[in-house]
Protein backbone atom coordinates (compact mmCIF):
# COMPACT_ATOMS: atom_id res chain seq x y z
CA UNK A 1 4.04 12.87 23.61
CA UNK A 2 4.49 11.61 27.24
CA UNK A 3 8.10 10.88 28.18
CA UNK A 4 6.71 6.60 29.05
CA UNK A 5 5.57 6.64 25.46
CA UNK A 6 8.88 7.80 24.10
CA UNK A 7 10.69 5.08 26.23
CA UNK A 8 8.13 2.64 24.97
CA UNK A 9 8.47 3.26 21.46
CA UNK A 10 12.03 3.29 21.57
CA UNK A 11 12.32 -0.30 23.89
CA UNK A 12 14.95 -1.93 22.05
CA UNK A 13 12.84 -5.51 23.09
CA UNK A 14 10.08 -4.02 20.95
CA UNK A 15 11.77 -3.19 18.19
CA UNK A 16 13.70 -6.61 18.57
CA UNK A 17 10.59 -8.50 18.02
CA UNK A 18 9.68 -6.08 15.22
CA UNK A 19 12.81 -6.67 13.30
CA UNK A 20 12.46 -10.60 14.21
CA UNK A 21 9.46 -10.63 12.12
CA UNK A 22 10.33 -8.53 9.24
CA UNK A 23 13.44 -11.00 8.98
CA UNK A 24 11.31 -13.93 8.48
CA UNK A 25 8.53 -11.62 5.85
CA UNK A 26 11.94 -11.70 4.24
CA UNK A 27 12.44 -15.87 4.65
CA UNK A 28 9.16 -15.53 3.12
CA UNK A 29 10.25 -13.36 0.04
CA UNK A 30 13.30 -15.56 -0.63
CA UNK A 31 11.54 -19.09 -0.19
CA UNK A 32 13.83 -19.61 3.06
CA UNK A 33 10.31 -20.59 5.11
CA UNK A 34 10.40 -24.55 5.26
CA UNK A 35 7.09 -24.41 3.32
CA UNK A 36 5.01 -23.26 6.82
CA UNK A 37 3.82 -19.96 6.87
CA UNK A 38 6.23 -18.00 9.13
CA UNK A 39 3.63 -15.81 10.99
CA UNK A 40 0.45 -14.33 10.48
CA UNK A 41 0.23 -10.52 10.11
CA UNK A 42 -2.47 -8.33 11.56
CA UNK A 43 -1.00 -4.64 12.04
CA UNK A 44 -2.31 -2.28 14.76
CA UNK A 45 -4.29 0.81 13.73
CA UNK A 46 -4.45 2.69 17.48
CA UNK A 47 -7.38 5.42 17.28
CA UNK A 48 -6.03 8.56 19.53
CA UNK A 49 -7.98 10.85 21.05
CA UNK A 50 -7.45 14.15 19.23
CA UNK A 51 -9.32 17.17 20.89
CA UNK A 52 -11.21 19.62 17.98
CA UNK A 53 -8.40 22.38 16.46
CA UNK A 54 -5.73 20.07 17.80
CA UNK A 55 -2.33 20.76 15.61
CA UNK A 56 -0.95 18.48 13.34
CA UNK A 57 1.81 17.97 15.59
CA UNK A 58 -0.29 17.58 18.33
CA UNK A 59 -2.68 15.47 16.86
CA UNK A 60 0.84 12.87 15.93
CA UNK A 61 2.22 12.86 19.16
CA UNK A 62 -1.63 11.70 20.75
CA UNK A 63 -1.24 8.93 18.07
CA UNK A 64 2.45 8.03 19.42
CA UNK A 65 0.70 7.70 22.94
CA UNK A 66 -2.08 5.73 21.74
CA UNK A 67 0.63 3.11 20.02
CA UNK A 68 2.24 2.89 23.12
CA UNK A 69 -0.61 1.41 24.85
CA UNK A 70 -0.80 -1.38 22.44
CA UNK A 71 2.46 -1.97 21.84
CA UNK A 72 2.92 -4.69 24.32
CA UNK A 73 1.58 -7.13 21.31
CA UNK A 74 4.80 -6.90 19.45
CA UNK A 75 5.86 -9.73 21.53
CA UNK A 76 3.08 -11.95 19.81
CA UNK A 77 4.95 -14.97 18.56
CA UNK A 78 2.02 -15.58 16.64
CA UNK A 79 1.23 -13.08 15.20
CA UNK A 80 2.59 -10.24 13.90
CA UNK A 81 1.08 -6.64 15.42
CA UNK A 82 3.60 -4.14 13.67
CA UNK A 83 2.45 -0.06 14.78
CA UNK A 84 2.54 2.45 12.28
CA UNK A 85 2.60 6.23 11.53
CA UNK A 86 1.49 7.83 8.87
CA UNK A 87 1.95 11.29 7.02
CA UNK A 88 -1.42 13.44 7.01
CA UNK A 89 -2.91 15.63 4.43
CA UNK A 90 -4.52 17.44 7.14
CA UNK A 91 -7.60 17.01 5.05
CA UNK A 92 -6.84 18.56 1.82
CA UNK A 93 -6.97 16.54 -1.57
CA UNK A 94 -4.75 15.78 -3.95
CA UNK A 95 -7.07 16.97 -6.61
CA UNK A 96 -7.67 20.83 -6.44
CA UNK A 97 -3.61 21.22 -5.54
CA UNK A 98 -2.74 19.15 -8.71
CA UNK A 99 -5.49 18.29 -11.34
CA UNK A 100 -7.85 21.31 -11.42
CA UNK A 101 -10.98 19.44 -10.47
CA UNK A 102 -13.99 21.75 -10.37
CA UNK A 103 -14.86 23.10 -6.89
CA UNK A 104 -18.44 21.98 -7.39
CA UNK A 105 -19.65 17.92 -8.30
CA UNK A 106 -21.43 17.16 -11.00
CA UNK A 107 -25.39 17.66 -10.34
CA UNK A 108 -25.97 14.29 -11.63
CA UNK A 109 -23.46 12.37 -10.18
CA UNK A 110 -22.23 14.36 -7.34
CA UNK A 111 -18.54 13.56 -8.44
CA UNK A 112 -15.80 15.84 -9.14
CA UNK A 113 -14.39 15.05 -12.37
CA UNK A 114 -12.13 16.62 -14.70
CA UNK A 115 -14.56 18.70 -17.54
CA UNK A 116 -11.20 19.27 -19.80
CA UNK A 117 -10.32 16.67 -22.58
CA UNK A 118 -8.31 13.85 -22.10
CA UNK A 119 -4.79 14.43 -22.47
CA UNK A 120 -4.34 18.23 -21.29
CA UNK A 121 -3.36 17.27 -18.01
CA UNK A 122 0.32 18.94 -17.13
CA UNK A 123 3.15 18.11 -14.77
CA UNK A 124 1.91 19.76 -11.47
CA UNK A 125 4.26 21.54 -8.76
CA UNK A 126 4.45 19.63 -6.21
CA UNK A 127 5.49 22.50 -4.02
CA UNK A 128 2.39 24.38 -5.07
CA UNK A 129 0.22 21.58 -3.28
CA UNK A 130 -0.73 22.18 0.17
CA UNK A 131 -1.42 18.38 0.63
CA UNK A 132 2.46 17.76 -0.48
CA UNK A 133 3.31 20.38 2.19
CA UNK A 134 1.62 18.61 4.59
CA UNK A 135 2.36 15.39 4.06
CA UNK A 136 6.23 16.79 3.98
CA UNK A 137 5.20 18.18 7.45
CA UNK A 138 3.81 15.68 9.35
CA UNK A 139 6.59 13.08 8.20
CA UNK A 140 9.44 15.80 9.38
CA UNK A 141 6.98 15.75 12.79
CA UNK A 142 6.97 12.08 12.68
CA UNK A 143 11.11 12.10 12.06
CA UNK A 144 11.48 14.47 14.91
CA UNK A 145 9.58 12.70 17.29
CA UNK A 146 12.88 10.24 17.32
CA UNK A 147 10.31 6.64 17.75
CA UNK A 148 12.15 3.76 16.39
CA UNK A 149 9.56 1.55 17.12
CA UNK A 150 6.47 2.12 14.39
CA UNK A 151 6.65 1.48 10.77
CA UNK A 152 6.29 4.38 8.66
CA UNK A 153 3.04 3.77 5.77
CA UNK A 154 2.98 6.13 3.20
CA UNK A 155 -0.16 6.70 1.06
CA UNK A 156 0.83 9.19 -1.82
CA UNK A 157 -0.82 9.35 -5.47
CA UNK A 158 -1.83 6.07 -6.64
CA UNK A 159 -1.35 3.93 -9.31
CA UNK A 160 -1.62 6.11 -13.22
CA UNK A 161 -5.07 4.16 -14.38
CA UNK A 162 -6.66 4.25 -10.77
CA UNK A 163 -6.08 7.74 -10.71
CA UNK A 164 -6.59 9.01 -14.20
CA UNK A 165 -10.10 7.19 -13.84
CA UNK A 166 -11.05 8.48 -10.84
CA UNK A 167 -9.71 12.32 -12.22
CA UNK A 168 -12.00 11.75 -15.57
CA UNK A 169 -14.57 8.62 -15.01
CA UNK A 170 -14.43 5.04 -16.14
CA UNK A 171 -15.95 6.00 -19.47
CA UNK A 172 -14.00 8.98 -20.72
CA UNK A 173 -11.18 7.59 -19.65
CA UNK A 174 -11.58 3.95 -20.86
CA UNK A 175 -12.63 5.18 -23.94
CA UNK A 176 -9.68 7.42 -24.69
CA UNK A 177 -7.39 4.92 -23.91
CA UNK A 178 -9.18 3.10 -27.12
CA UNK A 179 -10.13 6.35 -29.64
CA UNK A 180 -6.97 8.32 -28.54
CA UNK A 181 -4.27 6.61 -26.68
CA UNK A 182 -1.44 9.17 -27.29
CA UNK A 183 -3.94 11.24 -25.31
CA UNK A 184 -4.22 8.91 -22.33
CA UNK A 185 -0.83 8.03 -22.14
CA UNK A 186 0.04 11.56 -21.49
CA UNK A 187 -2.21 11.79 -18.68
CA UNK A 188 -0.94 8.64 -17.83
CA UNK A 189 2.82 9.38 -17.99
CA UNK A 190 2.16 12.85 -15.79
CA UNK A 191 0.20 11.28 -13.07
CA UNK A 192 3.24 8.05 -12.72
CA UNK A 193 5.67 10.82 -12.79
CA UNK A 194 4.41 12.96 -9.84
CA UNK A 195 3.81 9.48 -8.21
CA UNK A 196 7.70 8.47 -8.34
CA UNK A 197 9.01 11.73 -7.37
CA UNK A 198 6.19 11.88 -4.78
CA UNK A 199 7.78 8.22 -2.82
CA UNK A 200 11.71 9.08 -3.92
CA UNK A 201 11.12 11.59 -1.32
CA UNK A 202 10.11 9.54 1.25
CA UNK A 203 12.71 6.64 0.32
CA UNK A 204 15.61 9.73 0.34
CA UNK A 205 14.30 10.81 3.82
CA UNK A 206 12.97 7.82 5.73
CA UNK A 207 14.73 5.22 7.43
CA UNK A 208 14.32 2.37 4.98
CA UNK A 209 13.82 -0.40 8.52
CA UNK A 210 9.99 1.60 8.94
CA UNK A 211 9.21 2.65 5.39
CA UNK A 212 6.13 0.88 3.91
CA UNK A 213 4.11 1.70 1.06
CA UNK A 214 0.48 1.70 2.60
CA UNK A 215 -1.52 0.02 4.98
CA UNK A 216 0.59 -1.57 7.23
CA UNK A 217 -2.03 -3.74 8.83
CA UNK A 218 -2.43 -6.13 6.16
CA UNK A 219 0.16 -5.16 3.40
CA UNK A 220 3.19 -4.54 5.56
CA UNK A 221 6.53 -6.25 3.75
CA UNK A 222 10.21 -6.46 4.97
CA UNK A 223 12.38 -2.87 4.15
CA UNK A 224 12.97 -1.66 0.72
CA UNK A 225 9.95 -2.72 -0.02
CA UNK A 226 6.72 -0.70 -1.98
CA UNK A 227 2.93 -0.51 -2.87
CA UNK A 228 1.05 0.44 -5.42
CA UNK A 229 -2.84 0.48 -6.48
CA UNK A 230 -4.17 -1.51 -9.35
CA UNK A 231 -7.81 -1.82 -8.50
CA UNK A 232 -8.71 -0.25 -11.71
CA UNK A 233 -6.61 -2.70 -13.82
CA UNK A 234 -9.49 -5.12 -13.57
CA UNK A 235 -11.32 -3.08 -16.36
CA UNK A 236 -8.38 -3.01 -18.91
CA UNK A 237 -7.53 -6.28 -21.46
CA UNK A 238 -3.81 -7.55 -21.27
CA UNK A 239 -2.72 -5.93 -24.34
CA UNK A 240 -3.85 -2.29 -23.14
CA UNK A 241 -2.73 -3.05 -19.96
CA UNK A 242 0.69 -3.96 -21.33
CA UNK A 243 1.36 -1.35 -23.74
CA UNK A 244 -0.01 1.80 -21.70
CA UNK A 245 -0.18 1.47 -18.02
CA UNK A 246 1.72 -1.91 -16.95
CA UNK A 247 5.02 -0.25 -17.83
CA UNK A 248 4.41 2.49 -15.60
CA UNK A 249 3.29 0.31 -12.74
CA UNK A 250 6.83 -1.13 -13.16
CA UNK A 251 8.67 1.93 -13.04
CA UNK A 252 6.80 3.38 -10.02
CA UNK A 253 7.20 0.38 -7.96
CA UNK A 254 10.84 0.75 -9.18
CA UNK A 255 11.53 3.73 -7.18
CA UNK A 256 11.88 1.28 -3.99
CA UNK A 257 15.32 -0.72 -3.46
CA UNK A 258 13.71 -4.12 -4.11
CA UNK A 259 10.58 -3.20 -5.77
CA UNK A 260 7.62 -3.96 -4.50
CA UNK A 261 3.60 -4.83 -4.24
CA UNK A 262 0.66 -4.28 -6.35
CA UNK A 263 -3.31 -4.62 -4.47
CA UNK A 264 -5.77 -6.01 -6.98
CA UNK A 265 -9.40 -6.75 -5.09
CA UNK A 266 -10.71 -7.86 -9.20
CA UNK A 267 -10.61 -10.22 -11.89
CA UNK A 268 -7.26 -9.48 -12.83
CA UNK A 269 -5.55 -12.28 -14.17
CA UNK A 270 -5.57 -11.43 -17.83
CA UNK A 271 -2.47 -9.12 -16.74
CA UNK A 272 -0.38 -12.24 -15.71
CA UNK A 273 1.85 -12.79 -18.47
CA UNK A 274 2.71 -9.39 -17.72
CA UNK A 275 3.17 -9.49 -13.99
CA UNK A 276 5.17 -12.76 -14.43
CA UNK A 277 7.66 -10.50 -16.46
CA UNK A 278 7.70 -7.54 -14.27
CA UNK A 279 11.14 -6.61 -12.44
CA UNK A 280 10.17 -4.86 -10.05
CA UNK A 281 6.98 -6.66 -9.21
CA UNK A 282 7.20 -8.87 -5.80
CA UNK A 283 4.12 -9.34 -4.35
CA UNK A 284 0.47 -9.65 -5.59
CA UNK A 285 -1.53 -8.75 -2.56
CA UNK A 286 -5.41 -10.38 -3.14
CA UNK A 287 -8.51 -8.80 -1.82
CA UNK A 288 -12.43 -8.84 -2.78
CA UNK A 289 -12.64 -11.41 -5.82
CA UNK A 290 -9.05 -11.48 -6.45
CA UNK A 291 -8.49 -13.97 -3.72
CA UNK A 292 -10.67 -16.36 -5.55
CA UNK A 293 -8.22 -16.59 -8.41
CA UNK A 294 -5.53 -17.75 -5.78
CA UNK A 295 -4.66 -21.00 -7.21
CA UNK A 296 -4.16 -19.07 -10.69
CA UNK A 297 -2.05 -16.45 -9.58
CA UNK A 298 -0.04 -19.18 -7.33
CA UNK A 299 0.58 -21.37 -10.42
CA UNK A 300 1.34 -18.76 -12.93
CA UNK A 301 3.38 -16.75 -10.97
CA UNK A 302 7.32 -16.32 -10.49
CA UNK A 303 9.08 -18.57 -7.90
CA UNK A 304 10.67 -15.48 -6.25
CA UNK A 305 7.20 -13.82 -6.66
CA UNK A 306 4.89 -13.76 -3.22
CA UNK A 307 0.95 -13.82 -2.42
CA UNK A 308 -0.71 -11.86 0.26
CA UNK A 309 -3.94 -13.64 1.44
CA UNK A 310 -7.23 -12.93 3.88
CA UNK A 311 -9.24 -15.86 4.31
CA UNK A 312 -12.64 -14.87 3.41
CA UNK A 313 -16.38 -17.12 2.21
CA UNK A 314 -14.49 -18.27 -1.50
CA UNK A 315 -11.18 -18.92 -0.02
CA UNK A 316 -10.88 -20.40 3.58
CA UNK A 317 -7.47 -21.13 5.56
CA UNK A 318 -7.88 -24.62 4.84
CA UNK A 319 -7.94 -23.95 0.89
CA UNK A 320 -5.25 -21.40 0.81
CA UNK A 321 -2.48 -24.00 2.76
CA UNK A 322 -4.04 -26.89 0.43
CA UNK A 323 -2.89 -24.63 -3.12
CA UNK A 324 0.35 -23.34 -1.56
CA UNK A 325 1.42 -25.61 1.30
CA UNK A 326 2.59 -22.26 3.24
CA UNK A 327 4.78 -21.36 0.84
CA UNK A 328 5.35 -18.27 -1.10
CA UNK A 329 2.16 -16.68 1.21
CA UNK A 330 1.59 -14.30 3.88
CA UNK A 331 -1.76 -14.99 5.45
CA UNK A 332 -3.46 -11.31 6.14
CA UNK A 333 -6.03 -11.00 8.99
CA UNK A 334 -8.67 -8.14 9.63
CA UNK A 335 -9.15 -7.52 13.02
CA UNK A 336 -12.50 -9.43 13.19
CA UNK A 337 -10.90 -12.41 11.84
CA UNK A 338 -7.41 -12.26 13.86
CA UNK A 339 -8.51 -14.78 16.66
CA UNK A 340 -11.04 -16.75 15.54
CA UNK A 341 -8.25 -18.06 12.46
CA UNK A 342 -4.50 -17.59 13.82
CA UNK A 343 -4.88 -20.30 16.37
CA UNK A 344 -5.79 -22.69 13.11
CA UNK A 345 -2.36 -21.74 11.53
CA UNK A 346 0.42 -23.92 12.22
CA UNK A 347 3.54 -21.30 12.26
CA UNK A 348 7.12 -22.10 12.54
């Protein structure tokens, strides 16, 4: 890392502005935002320049230098441009280390998938997995590297059903969950376990001002906040949903000081009743198809509960302030999207 970069990621203007704006994601949060929407958010992804066999501390201190260039836009009063880190793998998956997926895919398919039954999958050691160890690695590199500036995203094992489905395929799994659910849940119940201890770690050993659950760009939410996956819940009925995996959502996003946010990019709604009851659940954060549903998920929501929106074809800026007057929203902008919409937004 070059000594300017340090100073830069450490400016306390910077990191000023950066706290500035995760104050008012909290106004946000606690329906303190005058019913405008407080800021748009569009995080910065840097790419570095990494040269080939490059370590993995090398290859996180070109990625400091790279957020240093760009971190000038923190001071966007429009717009909010957090930085982030995040912990590598250094390539390895989470699936020979943990699950025992066969080393070869399926001829058919070309998928790895688990070829044992439904329900023989067994608490894994997380020290035995060389993607943990990394991960552990890179975030001690990351923590040594002394930048207050970025925001640190975490991307550990997913939600239970996202995972168990991609570890087994929609239709064994699906249809275990139906002929055997005591089998499911297991598998369920193991891969929600490794997935709290796996972000207790992180909350223990991360500052909680630049902990974030995932993808900072368009999911970033004030500290003590967390993420989790439910792509997959769009294939599950309410009552399944309820009974096997929604509980387990809960408790994972529980791990985090004020619980936290749940991506669904489906038809999901049939899980509101459920959401709506949810403790820990904070923020529903709308992608793909999901963001059609907008007006449902805005009326059959919590008060205290939050919506994280991208203007896309079925839902435009205009219709997303007309169904929640700026309130109770963060409006989420891709890149390609970032200047051609902010300047429509009237911020406060």
């Amino acid at each position: 890392m070059k000594p300017e970069t340090y100073e830069i990621l450490n400016d306390p203007e910077l990191i000023r502005a950066r706290d500035e704006y995760l104050d008012r994601m909290e106004d946000v949060f606690e329906g303190r935002n005058a019913g405008r929407p407080a800021f748009v958010l569009s995080g910065l992804t840097p790419g570095a320049e990494v040269p080939e066999g490059a370590t993995m501390e090398e290859a996180m201190h070109a990625s400091f230098d790279a957020m240093a260039t760009e971190a000038y836009l923190m001071r966007d009063q429009r717009v909010f441009r957090p930085l982030a880190s995040e912990p590598s793998t250094d390539g390895k998956g989470w699936d020979r280390g943990f699950f025992g997926l066969p080393e070869k895919p399926d001829p058919v398919t070309q998928l790895r998938r688990r070829i044992q039954p439904v329900g023989t999958l067994e608490p894994p050691s997380l020290d035995k997995c060389e993607a943990w160890r990394n991960m552990k690695r890179s975030t001690e590199i990351f923590l040594e590297a002394d930048v207050k500036l970025p925001l640190f995203s975490v991307a550990p094992v997913s939600g239970p059903i996202v995972e168990a489905v991609s570890l087994y395929g929609a239709e064994k799994f699906l249809t275990a969950m139906l002929d055997d659910p005591d089998a499911a849940y297991n598998d369920l119940k193991v891969i929600a376990d490794i997935s709290a201890e796996m972000r207790r770690w992180f909350v223990r050993h991360v500052p909680v001002q630049q902990l974030q659950g995932i993808v900072h760009r368009l999911r970033a939410q004030p500290p003590g906040y967390g993420q989790i996956d439910g792509c997959t819940t769009q294939l599950l009925g309410p009552d399944l949903y309820a009974d096997m995996v929604g509980p387990l959502d809960d408790m994972i996003l529980g791990v985090y000081p004020k619980g936290g946010m749940i991506h669904i990019c489906g038809r999901h709604t049939q899980h509101l009743p459920f959401w709506r009851k949810s403790k820990s659940l904070k923020v529903l954060q709308l992608s793909g198809d999901a963001m059609t549903d907008l007006p449902i998920y805005f009326r059959e929501l919590r008060d205290d509960q939050v919506v994280y929106v991208s203007p896309h074809a079925t839902m435009p800026l205009s219709g997303i302030m007309e169904i929640t007057k700026g309130r109770r929203v963060i409006i989420a902008l891709y890149p390609h999207d970032l200047y051609r919409i902010a300047t429509e937004i009237d911020v406060h």
